[in-house]
N, C-alpha and C. Protein backbone atom coordinates (compact mmCIF):
# COMPACT_ATOMS: atom_id res chain seq x y z
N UNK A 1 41.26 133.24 69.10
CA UNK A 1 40.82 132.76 70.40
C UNK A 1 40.81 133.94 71.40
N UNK A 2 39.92 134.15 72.28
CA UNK A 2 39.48 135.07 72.92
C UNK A 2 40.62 134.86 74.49
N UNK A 3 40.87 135.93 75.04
CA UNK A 3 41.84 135.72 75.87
C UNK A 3 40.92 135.22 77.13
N UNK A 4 41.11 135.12 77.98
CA UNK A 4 40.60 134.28 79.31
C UNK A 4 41.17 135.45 80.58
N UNK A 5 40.12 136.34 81.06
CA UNK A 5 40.39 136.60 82.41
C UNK A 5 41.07 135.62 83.05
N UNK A 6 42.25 136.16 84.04
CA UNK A 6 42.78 135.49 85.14
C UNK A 6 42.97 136.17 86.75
N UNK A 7 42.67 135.51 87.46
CA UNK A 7 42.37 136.50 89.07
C UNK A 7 43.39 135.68 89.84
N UNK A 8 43.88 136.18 90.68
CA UNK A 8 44.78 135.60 91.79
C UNK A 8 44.23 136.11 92.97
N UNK A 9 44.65 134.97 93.94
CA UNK A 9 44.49 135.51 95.21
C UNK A 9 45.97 136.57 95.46
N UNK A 10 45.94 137.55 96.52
CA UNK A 10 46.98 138.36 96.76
C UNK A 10 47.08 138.75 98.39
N UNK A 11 47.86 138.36 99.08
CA UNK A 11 48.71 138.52 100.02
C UNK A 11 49.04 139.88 100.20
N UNK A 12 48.38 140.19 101.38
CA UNK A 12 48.92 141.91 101.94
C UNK A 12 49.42 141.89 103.50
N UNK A 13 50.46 143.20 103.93
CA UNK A 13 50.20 142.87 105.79
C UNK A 13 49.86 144.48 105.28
N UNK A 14 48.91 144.08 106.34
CA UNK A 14 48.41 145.37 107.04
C UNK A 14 48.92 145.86 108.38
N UNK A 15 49.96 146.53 108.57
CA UNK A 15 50.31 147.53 109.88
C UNK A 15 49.30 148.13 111.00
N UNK A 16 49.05 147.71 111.79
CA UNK A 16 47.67 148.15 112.55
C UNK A 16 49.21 149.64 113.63
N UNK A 17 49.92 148.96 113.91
CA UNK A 17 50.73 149.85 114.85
C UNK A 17 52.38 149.68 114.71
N UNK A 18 53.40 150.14 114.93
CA UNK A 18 54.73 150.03 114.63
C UNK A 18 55.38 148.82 115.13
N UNK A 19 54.18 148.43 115.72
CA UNK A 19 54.98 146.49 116.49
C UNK A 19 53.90 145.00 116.27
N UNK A 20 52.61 145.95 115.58
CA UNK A 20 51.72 144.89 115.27
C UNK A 20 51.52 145.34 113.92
N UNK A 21 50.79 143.63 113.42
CA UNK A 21 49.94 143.70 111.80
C UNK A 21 49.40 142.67 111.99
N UNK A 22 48.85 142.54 110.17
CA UNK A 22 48.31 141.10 110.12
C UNK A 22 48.46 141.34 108.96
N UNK A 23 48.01 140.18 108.41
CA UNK A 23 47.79 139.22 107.07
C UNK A 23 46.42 139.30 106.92
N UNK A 24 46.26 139.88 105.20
CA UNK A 24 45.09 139.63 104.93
C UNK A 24 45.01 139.59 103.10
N UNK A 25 43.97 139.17 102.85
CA UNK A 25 43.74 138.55 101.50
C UNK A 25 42.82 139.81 100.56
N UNK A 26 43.93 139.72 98.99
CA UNK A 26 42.92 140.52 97.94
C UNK A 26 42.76 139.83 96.69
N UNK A 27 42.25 140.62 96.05
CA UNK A 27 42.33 139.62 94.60
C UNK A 27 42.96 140.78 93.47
N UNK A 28 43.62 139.92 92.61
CA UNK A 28 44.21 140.99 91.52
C UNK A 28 43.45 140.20 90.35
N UNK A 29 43.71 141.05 89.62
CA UNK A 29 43.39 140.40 87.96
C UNK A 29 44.35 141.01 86.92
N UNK A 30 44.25 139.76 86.82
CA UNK A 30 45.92 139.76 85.81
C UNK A 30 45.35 140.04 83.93
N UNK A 31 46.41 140.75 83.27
CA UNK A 31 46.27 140.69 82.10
C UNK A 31 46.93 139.60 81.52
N UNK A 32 47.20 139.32 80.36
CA UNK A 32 47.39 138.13 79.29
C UNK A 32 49.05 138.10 79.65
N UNK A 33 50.17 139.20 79.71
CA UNK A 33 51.15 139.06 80.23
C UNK A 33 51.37 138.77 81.79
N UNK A 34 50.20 138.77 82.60
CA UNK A 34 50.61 138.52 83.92
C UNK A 34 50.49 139.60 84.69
N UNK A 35 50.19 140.91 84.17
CA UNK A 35 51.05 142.17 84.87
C UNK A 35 49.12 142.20 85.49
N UNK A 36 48.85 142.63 86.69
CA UNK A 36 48.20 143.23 87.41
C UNK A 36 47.63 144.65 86.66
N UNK A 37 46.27 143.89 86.37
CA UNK A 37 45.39 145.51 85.87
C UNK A 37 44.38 145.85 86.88
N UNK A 38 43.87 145.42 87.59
CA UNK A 38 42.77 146.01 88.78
C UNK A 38 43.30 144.75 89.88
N UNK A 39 43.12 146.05 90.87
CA UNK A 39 43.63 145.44 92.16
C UNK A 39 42.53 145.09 93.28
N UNK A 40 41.63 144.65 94.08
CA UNK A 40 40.97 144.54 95.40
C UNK A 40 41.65 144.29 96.87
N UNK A 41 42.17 145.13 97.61
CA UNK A 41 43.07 144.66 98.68
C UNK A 41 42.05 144.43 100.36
N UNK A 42 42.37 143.89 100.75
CA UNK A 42 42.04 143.39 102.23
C UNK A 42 40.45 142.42 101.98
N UNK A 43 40.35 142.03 101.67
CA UNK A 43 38.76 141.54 101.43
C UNK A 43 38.68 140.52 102.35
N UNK A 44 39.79 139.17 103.04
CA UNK A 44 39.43 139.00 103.86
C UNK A 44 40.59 137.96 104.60
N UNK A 45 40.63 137.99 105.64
CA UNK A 45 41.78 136.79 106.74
C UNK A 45 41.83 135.75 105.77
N UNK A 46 40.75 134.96 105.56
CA UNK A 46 40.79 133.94 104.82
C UNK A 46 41.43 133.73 103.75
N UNK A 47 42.44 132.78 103.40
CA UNK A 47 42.80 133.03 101.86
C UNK A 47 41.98 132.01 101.48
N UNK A 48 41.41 131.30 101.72
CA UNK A 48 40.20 129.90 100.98
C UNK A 48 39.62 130.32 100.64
N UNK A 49 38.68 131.39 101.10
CA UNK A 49 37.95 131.87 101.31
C UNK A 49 37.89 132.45 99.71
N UNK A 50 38.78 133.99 99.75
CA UNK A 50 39.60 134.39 98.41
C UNK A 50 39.47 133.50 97.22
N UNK A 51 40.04 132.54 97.59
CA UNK A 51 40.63 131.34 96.23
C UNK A 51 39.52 131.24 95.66
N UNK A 52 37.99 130.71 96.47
CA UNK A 52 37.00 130.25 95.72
C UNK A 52 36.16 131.81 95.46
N UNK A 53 36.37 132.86 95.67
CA UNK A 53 35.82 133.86 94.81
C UNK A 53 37.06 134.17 93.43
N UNK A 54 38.05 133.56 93.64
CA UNK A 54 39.08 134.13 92.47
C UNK A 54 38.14 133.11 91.37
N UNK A 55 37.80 131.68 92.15
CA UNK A 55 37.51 130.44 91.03
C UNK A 55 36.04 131.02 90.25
N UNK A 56 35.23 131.67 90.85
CA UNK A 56 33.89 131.88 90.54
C UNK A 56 34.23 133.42 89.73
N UNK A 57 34.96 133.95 89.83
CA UNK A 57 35.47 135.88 88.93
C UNK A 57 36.43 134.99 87.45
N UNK A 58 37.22 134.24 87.53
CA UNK A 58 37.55 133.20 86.28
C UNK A 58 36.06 132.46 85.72
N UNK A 59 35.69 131.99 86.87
CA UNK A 59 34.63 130.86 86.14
C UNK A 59 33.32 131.88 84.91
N UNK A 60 33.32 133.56 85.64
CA UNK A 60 32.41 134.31 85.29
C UNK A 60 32.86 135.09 84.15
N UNK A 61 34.27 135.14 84.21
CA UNK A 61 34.64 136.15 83.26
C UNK A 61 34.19 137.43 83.66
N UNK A 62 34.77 137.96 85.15
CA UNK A 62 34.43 139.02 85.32
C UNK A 62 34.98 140.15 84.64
N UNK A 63 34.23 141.04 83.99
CA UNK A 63 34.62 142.19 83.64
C UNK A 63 35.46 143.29 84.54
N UNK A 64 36.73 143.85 84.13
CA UNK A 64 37.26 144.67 85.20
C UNK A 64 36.69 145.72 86.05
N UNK A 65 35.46 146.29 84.93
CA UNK A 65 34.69 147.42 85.21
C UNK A 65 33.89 147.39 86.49
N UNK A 66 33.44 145.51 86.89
CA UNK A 66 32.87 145.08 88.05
C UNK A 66 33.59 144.24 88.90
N UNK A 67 34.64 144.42 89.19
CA UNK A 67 35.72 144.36 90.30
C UNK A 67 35.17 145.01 91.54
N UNK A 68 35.04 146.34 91.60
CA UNK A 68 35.07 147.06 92.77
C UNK A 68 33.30 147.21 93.63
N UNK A 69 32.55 146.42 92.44
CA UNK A 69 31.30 146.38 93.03
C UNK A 69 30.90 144.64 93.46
N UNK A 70 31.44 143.89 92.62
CA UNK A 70 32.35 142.69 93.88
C UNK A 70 32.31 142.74 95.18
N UNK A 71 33.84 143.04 95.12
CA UNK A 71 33.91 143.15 96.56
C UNK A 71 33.27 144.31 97.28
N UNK A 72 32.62 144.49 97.08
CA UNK A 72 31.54 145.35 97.89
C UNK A 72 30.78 144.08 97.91
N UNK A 73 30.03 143.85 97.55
CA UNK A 73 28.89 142.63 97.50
C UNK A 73 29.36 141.37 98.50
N UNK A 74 30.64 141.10 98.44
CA UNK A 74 31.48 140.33 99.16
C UNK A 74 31.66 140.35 100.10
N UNK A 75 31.67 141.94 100.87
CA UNK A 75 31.80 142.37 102.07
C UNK A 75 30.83 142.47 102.68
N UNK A 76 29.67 142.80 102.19
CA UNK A 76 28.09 142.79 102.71
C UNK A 76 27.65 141.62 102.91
């Protein structure tokens, strides 16, 4: 049986200054143990937002190799 890509949404703060930040959303993709093999960080405020591109990068079986041209596409 063929293993199954898995993507998570991922939780970052971003430090804008030594008394401010924010919260913002990436996606990881997990290997078969869980452990984080390609990372996407800040992609966006939204974590819903996130969730249903994590559901559609599972639903696609995205290849890791097209992770980073993703979220490029995502951001445009």
């Amino acid at each position: 049986m063929a293993y199954v890509q898995k993507f998570e949404p991922y939780r970052f703060y971003i430090i804008v200054t030594t008394m401010q930040g924010y919260p913002t959303f990436g996606l990881a993709m997990l290997d078969e143990a869980g452990r984080c093999v390609s990372l996407i960080e800040d992609l966006s405020l939204d974590r819903v937002y996130v969730s249903k591109l994590k559901s559609l990068c599972t639903l696609w079986q995205l290849d890791p190799l097209h992770l980073q041209d993703l979220a490029e596409d995502f951001l445009t």
